[in-house]
N, C-alpha and C. Protein backbone atom coordinates (compact mmCIF):
# COMPACT_ATOMS: atom_id res chain seq x y z
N UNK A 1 -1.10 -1.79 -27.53
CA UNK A 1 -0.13 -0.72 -27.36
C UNK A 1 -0.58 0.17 -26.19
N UNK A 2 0.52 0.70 -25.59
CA UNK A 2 0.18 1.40 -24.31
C UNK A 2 0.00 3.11 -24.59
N UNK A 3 -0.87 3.56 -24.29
CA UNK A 3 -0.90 5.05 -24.23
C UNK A 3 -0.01 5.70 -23.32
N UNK A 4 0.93 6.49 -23.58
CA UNK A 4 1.52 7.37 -22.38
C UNK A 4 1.31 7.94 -21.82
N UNK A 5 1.77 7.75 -20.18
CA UNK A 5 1.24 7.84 -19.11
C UNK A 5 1.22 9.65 -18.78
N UNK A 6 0.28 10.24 -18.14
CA UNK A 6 0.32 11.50 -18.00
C UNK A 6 0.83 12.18 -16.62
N UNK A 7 1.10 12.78 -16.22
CA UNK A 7 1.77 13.00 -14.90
C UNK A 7 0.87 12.56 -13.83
N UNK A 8 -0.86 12.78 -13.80
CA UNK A 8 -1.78 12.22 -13.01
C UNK A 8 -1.86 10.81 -13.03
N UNK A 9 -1.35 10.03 -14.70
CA UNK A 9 -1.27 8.53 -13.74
C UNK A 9 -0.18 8.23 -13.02
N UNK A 10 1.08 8.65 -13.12
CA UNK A 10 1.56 8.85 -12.26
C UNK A 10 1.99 9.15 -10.86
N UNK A 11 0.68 9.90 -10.52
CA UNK A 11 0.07 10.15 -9.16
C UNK A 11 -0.37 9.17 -8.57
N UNK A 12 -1.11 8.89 -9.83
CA UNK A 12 -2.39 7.75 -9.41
C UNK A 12 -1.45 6.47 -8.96
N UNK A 13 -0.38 6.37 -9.78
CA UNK A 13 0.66 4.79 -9.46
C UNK A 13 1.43 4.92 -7.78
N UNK A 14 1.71 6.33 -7.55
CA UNK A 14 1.94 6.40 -6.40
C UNK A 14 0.93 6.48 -5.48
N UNK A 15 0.05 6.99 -5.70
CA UNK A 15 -0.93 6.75 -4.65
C UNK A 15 -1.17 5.28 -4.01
N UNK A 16 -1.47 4.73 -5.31
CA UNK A 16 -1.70 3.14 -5.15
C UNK A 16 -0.65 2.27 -4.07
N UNK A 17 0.91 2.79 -4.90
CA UNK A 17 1.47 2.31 -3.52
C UNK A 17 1.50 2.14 -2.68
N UNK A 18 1.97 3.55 -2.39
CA UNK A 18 1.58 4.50 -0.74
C UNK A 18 0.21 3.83 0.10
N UNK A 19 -0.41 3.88 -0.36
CA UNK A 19 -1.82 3.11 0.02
C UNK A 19 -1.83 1.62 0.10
N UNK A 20 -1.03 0.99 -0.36
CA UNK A 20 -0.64 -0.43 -0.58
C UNK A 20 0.53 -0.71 1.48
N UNK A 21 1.64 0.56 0.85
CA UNK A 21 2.43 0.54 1.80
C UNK A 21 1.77 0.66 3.60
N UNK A 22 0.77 1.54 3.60
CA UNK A 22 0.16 2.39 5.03
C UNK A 22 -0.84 1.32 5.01
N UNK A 23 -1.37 0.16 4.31
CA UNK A 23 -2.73 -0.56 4.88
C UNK A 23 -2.06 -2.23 4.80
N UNK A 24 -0.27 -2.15 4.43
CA UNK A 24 -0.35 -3.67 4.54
C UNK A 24 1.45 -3.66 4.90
N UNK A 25 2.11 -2.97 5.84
CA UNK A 25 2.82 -2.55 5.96
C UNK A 25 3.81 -3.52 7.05
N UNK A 26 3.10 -3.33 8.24
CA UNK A 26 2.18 -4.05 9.44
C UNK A 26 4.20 -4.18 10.09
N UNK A 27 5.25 -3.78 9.83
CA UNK A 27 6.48 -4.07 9.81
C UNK A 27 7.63 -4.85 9.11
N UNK A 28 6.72 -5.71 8.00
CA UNK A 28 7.65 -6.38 6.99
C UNK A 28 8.02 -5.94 5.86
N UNK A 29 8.98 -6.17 5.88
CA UNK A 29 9.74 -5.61 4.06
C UNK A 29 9.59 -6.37 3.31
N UNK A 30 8.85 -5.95 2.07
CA UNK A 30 8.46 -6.83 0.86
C UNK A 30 8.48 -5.80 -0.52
N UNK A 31 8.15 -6.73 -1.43
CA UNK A 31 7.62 -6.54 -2.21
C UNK A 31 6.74 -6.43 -2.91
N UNK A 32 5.84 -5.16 -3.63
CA UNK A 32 4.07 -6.14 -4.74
C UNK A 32 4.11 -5.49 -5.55
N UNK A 33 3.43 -5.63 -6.25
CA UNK A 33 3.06 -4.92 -7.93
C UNK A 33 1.69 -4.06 -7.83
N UNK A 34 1.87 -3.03 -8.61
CA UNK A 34 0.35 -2.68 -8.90
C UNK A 34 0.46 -2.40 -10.59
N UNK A 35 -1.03 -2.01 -10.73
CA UNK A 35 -1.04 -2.25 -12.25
C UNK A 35 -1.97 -0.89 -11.99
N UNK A 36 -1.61 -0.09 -13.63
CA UNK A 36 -2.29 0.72 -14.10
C UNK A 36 -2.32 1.19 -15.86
N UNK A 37 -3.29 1.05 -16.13
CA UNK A 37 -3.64 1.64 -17.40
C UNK A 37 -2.31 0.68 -18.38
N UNK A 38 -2.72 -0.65 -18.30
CA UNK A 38 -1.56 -1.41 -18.79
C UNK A 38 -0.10 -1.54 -18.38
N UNK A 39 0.53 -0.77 -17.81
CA UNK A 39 1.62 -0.67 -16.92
C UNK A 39 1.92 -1.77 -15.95
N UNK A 40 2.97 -2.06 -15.44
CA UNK A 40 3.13 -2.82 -13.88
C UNK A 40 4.29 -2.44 -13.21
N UNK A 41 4.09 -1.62 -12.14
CA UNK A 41 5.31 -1.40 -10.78
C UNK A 41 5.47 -2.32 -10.25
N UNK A 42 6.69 -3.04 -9.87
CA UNK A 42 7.34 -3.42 -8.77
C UNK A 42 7.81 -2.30 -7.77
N UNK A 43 7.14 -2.63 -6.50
CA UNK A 43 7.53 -2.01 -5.73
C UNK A 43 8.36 -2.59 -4.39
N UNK A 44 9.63 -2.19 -3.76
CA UNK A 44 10.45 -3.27 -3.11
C UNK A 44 10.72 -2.23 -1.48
N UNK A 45 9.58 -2.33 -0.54
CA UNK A 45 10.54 -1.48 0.28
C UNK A 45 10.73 -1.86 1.94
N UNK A 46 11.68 -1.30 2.48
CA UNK A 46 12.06 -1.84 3.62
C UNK A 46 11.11 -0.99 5.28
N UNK A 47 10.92 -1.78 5.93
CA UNK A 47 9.97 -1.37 6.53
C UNK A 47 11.11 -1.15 8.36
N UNK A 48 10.83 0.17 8.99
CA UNK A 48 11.85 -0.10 9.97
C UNK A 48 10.91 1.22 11.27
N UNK A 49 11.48 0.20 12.54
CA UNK A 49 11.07 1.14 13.40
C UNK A 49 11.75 2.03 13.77
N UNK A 50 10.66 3.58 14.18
CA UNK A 50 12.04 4.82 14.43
C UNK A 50 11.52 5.53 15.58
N UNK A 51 12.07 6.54 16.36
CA UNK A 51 11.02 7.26 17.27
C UNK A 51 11.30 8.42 16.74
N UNK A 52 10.22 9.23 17.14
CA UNK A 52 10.46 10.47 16.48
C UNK A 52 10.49 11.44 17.36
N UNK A 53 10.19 12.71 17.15
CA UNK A 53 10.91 13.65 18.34
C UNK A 53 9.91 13.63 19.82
N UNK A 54 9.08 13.16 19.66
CA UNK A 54 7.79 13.20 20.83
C UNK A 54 8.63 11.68 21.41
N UNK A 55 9.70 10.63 20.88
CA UNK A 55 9.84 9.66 21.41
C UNK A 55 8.75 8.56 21.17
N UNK A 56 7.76 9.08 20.17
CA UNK A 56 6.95 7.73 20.22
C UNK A 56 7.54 6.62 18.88
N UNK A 57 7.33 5.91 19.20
CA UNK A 57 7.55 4.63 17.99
C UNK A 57 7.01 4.43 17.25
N UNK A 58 7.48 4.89 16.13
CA UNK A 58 6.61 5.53 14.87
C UNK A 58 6.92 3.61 13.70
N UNK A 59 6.25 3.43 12.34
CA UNK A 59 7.27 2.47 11.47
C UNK A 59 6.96 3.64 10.35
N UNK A 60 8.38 3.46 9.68
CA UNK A 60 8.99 4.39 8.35
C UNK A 60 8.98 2.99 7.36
N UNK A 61 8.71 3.26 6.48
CA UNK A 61 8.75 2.65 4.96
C UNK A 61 9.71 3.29 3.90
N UNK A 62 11.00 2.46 3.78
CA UNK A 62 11.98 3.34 2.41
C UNK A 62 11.65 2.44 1.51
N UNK A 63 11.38 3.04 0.03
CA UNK A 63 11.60 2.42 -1.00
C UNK A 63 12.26 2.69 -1.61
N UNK A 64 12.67 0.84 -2.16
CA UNK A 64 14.14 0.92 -3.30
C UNK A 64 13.94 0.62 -4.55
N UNK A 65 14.51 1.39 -5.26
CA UNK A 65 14.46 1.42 -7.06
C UNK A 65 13.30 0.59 -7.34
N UNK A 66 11.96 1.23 -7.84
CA UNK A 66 11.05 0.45 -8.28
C UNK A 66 11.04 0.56 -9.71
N UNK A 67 10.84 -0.67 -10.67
CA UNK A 67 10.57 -0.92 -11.39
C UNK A 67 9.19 -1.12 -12.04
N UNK A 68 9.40 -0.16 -13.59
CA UNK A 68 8.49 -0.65 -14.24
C UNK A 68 8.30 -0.82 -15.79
N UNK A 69 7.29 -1.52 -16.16
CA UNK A 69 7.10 -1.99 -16.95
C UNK A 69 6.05 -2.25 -17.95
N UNK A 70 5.68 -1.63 -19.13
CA UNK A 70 4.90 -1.65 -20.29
C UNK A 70 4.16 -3.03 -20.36
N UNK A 71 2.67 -3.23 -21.24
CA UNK A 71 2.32 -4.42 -21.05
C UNK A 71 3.33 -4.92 -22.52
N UNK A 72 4.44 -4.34 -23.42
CA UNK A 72 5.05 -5.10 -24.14
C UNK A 72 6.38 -5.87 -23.17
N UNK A 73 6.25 -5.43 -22.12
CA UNK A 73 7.43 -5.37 -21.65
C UNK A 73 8.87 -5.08 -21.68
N UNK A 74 8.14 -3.90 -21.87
CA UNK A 74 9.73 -2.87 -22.22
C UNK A 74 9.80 -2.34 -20.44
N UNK A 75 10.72 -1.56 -20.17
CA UNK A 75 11.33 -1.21 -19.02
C UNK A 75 11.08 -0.02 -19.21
N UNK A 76 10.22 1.10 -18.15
CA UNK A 76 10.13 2.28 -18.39
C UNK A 76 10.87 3.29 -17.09
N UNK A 77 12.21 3.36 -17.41
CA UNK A 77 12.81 3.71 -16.19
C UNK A 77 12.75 5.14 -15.96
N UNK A 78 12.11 5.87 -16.73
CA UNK A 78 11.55 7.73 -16.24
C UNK A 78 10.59 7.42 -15.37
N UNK A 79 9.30 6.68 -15.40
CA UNK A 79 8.63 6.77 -14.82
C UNK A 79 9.08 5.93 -13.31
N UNK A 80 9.75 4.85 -13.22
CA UNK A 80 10.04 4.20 -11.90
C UNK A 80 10.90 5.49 -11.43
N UNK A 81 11.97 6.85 -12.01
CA UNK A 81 12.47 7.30 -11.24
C UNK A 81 11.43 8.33 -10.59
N UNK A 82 10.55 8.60 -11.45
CA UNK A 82 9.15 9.56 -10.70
C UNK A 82 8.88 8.88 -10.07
N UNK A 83 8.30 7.63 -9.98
CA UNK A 83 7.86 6.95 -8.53
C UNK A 83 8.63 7.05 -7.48
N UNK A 84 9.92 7.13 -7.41
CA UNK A 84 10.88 6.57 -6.21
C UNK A 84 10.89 8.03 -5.65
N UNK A 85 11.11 9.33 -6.51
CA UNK A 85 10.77 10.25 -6.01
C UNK A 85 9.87 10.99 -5.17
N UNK A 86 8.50 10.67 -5.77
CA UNK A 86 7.40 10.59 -4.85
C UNK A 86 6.78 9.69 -3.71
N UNK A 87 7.20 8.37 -3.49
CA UNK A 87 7.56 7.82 -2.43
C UNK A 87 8.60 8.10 -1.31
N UNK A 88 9.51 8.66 -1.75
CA UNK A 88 10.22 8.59 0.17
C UNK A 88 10.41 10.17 -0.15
């Protein structure tokens, strides 16, 4: 059985992303999972080039509706909407 998650693992699941997203990013849009404290995110996001006001050519990462999921595999959709929040 899974213990419920506290707002810091929550952090912690975004962090992981985010950190997933900025070290493997490289311009492709994908998908990966991370795991925490029994949990699993799907994370799905699109990767695009932009310039920004200096004109340099920056890459932006949007993510879309991530999913997640209990190790019973139930669907825990409060917490994927806190993730999507704290990602973009």
């Amino acid at each position: 059985m899974n213990t419920a998650l506290t707002r810091s693992d929550i952090r912690t699941m975004a962090r992981k992303a985010a950190d997933y997203i900025t070290f493997h990013c490289d311009g492709i849009s994908e998908g990966f999972e991370i795991t925490h404290k029994g949990y699993i995110a799907f994370i799905d996001y699109e990767a695009k080039e932009c310039s920004d006001e200096r004109q340099d050519l920056v890459l932006v990462a949007a993510v879309w509706d991530p999913a997640v999921w209990d190790r019973a595999g139930r669907e825990c959709p409060e917490i994927a909407e806190a993730l999507q929040l704290m990602l973009n």
